[in-house]
N, C-alpha and C. Protein backbone atom coordinates (compact mmCIF):
# COMPACT_ATOMS: atom_id res chain seq x y z
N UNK A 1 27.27 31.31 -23.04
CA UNK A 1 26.34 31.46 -21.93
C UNK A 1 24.89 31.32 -22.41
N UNK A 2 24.44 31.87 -23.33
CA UNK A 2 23.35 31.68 -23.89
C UNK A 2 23.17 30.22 -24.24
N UNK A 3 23.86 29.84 -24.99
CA UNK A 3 23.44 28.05 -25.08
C UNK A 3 23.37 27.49 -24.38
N UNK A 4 24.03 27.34 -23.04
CA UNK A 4 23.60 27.03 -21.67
C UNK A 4 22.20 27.54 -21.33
N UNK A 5 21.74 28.34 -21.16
CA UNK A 5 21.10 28.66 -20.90
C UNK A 5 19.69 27.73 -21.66
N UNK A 6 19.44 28.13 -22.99
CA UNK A 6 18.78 27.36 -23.76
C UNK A 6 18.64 25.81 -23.52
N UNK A 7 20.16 25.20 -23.51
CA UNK A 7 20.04 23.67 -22.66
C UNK A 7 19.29 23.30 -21.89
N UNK A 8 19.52 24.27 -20.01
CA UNK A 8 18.88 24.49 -19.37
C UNK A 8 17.49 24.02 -19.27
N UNK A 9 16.89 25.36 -19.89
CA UNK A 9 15.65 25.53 -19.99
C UNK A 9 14.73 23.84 -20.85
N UNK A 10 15.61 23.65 -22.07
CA UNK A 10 15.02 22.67 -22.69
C UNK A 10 15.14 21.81 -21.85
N UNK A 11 16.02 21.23 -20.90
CA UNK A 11 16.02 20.44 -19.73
C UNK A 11 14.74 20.36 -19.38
N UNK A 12 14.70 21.17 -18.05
CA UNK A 12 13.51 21.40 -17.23
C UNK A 12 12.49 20.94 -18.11
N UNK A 13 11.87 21.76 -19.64
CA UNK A 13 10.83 21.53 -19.87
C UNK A 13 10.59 19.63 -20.35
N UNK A 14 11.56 19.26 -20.24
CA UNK A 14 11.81 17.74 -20.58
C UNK A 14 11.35 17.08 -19.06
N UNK A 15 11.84 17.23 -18.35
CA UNK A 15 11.58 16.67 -16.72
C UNK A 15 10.61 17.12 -16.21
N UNK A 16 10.06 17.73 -16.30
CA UNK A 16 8.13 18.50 -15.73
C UNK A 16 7.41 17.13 -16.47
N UNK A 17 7.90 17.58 -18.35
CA UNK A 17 6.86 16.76 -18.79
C UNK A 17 6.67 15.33 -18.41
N UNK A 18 8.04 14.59 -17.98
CA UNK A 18 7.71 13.00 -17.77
C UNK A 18 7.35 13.77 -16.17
N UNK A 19 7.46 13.81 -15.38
CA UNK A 19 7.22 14.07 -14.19
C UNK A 19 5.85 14.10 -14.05
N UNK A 20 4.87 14.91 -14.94
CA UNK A 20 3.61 15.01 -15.45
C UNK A 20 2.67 14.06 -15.87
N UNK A 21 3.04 12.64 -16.64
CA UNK A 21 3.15 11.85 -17.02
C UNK A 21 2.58 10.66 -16.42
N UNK A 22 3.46 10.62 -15.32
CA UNK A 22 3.10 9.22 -14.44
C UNK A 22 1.90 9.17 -14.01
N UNK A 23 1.38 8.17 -13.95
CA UNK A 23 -0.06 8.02 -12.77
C UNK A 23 -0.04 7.75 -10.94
N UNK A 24 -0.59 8.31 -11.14
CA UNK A 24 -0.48 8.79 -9.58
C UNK A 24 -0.29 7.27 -8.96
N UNK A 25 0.62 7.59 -7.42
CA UNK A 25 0.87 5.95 -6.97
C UNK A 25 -0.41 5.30 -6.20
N UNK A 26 -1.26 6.23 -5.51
CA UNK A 26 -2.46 5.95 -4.85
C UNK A 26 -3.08 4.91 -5.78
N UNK A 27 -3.32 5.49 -6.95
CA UNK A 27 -4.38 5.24 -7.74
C UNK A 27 -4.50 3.88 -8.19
N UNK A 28 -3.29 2.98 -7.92
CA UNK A 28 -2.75 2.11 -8.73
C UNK A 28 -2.08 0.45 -7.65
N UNK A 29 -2.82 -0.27 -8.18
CA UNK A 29 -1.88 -1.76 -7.14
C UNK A 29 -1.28 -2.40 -8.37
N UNK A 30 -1.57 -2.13 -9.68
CA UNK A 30 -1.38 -2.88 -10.49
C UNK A 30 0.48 -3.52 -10.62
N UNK A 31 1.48 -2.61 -10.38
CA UNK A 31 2.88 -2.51 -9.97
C UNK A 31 2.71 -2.62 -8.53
N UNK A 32 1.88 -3.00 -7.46
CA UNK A 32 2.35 -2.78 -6.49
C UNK A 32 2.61 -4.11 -5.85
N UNK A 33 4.10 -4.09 -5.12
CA UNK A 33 4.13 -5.53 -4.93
C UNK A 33 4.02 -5.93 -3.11
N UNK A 34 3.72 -4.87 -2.75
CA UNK A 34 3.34 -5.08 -0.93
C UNK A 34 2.37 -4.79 -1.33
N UNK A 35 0.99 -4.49 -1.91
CA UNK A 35 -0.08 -4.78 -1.73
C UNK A 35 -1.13 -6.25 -2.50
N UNK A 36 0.43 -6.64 -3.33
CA UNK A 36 -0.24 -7.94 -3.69
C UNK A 36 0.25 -9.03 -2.63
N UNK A 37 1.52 -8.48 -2.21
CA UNK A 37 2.20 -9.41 -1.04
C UNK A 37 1.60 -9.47 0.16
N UNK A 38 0.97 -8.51 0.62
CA UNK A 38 -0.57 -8.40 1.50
C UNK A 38 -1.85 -9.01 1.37
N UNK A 39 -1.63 -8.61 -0.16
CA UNK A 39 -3.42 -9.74 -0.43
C UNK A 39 -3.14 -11.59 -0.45
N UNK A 40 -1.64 -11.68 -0.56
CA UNK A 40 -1.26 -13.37 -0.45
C UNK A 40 -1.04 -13.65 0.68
N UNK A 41 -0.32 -12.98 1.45
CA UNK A 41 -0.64 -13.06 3.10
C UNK A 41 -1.72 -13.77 3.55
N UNK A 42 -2.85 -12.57 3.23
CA UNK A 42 -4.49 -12.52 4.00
C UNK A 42 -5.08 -13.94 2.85
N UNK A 43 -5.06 -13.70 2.15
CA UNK A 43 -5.14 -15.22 1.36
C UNK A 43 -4.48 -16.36 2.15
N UNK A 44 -3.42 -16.66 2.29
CA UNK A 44 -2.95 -17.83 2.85
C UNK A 44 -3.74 -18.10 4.04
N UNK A 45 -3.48 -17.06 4.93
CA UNK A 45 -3.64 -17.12 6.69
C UNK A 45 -5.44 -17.35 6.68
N UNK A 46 -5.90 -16.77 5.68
CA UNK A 46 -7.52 -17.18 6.00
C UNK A 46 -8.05 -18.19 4.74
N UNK A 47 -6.61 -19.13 4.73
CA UNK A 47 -7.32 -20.13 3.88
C UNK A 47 -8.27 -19.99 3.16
N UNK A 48 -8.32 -19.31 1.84
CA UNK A 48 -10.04 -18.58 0.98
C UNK A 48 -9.36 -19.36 -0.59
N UNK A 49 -10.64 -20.12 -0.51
CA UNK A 49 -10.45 -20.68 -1.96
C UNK A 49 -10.27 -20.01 -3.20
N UNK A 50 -10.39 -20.28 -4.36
CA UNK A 50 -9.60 -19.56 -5.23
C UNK A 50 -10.57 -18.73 -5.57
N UNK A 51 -11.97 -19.46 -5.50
CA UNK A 51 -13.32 -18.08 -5.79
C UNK A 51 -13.58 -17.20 -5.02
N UNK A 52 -13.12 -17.66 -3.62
CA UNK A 52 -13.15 -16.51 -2.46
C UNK A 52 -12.10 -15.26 -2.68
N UNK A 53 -11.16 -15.67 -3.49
CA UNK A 53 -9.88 -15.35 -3.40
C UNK A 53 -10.07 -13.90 -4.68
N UNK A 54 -10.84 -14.44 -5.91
CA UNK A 54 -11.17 -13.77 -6.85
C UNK A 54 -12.19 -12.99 -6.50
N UNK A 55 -13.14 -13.03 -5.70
CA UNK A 55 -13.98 -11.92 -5.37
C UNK A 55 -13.30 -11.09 -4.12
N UNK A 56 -12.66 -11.50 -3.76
CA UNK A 56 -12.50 -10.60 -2.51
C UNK A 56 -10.83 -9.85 -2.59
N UNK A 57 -10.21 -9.73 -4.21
CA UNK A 57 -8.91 -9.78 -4.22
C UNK A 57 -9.34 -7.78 -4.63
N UNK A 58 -10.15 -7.64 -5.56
CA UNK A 58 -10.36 -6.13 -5.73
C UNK A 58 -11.22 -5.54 -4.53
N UNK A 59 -11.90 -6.32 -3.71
CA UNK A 59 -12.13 -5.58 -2.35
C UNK A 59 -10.87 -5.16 -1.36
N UNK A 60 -10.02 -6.19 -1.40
CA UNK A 60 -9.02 -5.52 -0.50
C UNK A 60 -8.00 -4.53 -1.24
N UNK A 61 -7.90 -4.89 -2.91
CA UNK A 61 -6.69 -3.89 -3.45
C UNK A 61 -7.50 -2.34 -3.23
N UNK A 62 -8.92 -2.49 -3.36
CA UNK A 62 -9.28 -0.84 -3.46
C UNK A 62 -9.46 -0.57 -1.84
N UNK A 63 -9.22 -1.23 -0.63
CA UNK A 63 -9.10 -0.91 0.84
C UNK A 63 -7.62 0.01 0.62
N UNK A 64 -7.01 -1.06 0.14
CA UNK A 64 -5.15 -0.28 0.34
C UNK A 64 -5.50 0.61 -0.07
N UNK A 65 -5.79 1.08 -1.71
CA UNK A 65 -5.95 2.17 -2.10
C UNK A 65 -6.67 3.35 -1.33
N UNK A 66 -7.80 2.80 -0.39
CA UNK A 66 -8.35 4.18 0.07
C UNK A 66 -7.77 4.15 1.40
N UNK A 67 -6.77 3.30 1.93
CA UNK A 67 -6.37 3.70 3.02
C UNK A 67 -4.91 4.65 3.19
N UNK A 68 -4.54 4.38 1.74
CA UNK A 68 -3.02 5.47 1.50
C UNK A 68 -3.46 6.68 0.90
N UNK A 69 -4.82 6.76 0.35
CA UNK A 69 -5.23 8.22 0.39
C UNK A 69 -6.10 8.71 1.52
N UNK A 70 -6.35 8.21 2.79
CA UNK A 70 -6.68 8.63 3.76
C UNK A 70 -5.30 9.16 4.70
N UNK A 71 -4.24 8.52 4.85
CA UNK A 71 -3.14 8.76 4.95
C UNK A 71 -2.50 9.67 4.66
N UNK A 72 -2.69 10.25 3.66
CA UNK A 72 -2.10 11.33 2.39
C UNK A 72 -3.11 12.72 2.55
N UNK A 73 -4.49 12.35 2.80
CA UNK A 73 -4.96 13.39 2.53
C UNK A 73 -5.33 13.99 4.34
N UNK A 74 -5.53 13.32 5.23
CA UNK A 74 -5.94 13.65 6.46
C UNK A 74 -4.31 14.00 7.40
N UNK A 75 -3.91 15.31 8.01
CA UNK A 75 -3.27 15.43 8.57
C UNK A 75 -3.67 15.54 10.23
N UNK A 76 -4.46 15.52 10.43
CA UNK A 76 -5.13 15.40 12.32
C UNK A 76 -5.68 14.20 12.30
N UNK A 77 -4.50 13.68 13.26
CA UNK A 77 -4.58 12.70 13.86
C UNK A 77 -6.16 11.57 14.38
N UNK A 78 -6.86 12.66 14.65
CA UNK A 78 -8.37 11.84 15.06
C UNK A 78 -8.73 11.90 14.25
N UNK A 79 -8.80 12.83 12.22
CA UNK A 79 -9.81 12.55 11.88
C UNK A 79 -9.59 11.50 10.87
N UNK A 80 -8.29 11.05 11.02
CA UNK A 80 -7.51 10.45 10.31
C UNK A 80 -7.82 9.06 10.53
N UNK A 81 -7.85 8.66 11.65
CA UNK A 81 -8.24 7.70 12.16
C UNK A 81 -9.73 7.19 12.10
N UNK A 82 -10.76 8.23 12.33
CA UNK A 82 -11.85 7.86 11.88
C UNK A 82 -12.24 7.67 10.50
N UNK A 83 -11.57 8.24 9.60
CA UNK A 83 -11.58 7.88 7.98
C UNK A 83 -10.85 6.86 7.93
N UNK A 84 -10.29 6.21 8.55
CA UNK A 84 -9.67 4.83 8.75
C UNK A 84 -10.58 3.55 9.11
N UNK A 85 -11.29 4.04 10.27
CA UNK A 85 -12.85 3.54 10.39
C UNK A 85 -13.26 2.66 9.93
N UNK A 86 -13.84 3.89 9.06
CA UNK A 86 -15.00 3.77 8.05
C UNK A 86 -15.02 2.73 6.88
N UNK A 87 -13.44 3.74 6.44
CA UNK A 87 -12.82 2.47 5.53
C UNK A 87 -12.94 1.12 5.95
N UNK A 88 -12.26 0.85 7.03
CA UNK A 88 -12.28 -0.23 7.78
C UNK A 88 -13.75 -1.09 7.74
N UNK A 89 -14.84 -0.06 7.72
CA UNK A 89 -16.10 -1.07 8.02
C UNK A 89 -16.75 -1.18 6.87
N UNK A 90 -16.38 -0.11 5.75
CA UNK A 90 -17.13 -0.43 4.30
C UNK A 90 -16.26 -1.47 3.56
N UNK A 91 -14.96 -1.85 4.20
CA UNK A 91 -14.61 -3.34 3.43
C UNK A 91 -14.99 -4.39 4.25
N UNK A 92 -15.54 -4.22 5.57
CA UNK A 92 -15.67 -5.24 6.18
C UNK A 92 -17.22 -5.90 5.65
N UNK A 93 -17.81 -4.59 5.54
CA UNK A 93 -19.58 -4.88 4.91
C UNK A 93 -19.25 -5.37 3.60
N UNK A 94 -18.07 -4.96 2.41
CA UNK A 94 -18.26 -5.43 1.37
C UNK A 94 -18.19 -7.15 1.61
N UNK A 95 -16.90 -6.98 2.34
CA UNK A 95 -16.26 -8.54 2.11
C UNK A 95 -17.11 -9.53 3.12
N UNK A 96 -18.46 -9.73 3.99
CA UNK A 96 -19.20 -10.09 4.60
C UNK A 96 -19.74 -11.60 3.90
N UNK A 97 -20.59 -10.96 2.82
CA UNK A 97 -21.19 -12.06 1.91
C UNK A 97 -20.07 -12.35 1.07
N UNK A 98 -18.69 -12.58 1.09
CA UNK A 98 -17.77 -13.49 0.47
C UNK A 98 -17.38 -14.43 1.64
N UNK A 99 -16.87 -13.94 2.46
CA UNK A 99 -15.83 -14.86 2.97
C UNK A 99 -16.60 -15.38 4.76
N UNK A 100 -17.79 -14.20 5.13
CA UNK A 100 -18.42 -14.47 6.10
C UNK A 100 -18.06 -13.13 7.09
N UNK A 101 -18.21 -13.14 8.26
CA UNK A 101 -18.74 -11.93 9.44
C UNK A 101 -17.16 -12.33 9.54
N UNK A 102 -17.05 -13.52 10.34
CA UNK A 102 -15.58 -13.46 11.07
C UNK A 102 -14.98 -13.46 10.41
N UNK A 103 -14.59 -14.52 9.35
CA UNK A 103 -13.19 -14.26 8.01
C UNK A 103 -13.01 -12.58 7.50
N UNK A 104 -14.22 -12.11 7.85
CA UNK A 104 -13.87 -10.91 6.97
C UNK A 104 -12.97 -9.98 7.96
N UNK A 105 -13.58 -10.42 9.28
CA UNK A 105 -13.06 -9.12 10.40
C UNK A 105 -11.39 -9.86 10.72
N UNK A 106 -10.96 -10.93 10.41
CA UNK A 106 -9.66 -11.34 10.61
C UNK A 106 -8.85 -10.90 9.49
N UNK A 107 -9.27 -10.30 8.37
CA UNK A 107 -8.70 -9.80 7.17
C UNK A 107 -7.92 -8.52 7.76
N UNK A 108 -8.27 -7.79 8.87
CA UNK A 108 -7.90 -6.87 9.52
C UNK A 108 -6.74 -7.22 10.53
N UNK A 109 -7.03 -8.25 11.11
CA UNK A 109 -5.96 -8.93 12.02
C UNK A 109 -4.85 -9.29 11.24
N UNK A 110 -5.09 -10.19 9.82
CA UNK A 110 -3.64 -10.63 9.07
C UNK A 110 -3.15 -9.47 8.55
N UNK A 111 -4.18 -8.08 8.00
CA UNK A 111 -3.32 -7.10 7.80
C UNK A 111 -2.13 -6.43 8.61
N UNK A 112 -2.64 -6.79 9.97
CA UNK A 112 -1.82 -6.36 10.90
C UNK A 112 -0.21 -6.85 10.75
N UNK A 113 -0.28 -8.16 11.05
CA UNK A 113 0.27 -9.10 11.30
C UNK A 113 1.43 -8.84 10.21
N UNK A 114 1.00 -8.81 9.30
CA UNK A 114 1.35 -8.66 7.72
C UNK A 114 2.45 -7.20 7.82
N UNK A 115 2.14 -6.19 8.36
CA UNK A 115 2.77 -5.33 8.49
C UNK A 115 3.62 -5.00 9.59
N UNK A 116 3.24 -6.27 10.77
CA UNK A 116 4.46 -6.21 11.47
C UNK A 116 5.65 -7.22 11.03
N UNK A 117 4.98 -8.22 10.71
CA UNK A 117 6.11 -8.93 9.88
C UNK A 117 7.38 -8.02 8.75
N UNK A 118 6.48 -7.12 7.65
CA UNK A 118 7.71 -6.47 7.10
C UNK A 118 8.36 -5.39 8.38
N UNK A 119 7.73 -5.07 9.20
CA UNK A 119 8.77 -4.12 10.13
C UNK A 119 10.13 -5.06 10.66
N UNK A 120 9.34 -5.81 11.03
CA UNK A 120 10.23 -6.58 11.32
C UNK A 120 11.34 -7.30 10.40
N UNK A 121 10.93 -7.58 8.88
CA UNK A 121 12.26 -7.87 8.42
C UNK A 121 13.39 -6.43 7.38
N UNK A 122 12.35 -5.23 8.00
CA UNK A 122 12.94 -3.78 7.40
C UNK A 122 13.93 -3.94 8.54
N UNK A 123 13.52 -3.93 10.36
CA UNK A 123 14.73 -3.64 10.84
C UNK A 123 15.57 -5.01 10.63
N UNK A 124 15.30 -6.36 10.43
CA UNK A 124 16.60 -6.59 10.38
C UNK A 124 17.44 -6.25 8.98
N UNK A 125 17.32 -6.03 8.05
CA UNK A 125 17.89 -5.37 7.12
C UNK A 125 18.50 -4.24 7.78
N UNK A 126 17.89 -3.51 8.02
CA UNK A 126 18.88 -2.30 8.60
C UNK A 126 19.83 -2.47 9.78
N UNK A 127 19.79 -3.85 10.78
CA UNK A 127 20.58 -3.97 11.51
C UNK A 127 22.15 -4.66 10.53
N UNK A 128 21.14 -5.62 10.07
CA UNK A 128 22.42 -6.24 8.85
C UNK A 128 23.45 -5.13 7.96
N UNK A 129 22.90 -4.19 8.04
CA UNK A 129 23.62 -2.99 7.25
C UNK A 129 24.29 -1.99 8.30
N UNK A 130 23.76 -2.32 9.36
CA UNK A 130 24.74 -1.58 10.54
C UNK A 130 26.00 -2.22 10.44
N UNK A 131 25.93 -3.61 10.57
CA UNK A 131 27.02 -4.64 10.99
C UNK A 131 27.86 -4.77 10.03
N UNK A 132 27.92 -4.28 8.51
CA UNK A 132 28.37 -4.70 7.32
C UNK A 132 29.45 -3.04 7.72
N UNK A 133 28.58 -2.33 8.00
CA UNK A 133 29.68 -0.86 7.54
C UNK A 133 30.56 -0.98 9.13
N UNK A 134 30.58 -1.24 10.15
CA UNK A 134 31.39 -1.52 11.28
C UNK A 134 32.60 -2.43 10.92
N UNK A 135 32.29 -3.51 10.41
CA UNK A 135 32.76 -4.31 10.00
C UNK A 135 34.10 -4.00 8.81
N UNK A 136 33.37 -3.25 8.12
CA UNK A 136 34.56 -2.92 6.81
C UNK A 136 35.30 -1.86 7.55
């Protein structure tokens, strides 16, 4: 019982520590592959050359970033939304003198677009997985 115990314990203190470890997911697009699959989206759909593309590729990765810690950190609904805003208009002011007034404000529209598209191929995946377990 005692060596169990000891196991145990050395366990846990093994799993805290990597648990401890990681870098936070906010913090980070570098692994992220829907927010690079987002920035090729808004790339394609607003046709931005490859220099447009290079200045305006860390304006939108640090938007995602502050829009999943607005997400994360705001639980009421309105104020959540207005820190959404803001966000919203301090990438629109950054990305202005790259890509122009309107290209920049359609960066918001393909985001959209962009995220109804994966809803849309999440549910059909999940319908496809309805039909697979009926089926068997």
């Amino acid at each position: 019982m005692k060596y169990f115990f000891y196991i145990m314990t050395g366990w846990l203190c093994c799993m805290s520590i990597t648990c401890f470890s990681q870098t936070p997911v906010a913090d980070s697009l570098q692994n992220d592959r829907v927010g690079k699959g987002m920035f090729l989206f808004i790339k394609n759909n607003l046709q931005m050359t490859e220099e447009e593309a290079k200045k305006s590729e860390p304006i939108v990765s640090q938007y995602i970033i502050d829009m999943r810690k607005v997400q994360i950190e705001y639980s009421d609904p309105l104020e959540r939304q207005q820190q959404k805003a803001t966000v919203r208009v301090n990438c629109r002011n950054q990305l202005i003198p790259v890509l122009g007034q309107v290209r920049a404000n359609r960066v918001f529209v393909e985001e959209a677009r962009f995220r109804n598209e994966v809803r849309k191929l999440l549910q059909q995946r999940k319908n496809q997985q309805k039909k697979r377990r009926k089926s068997i």
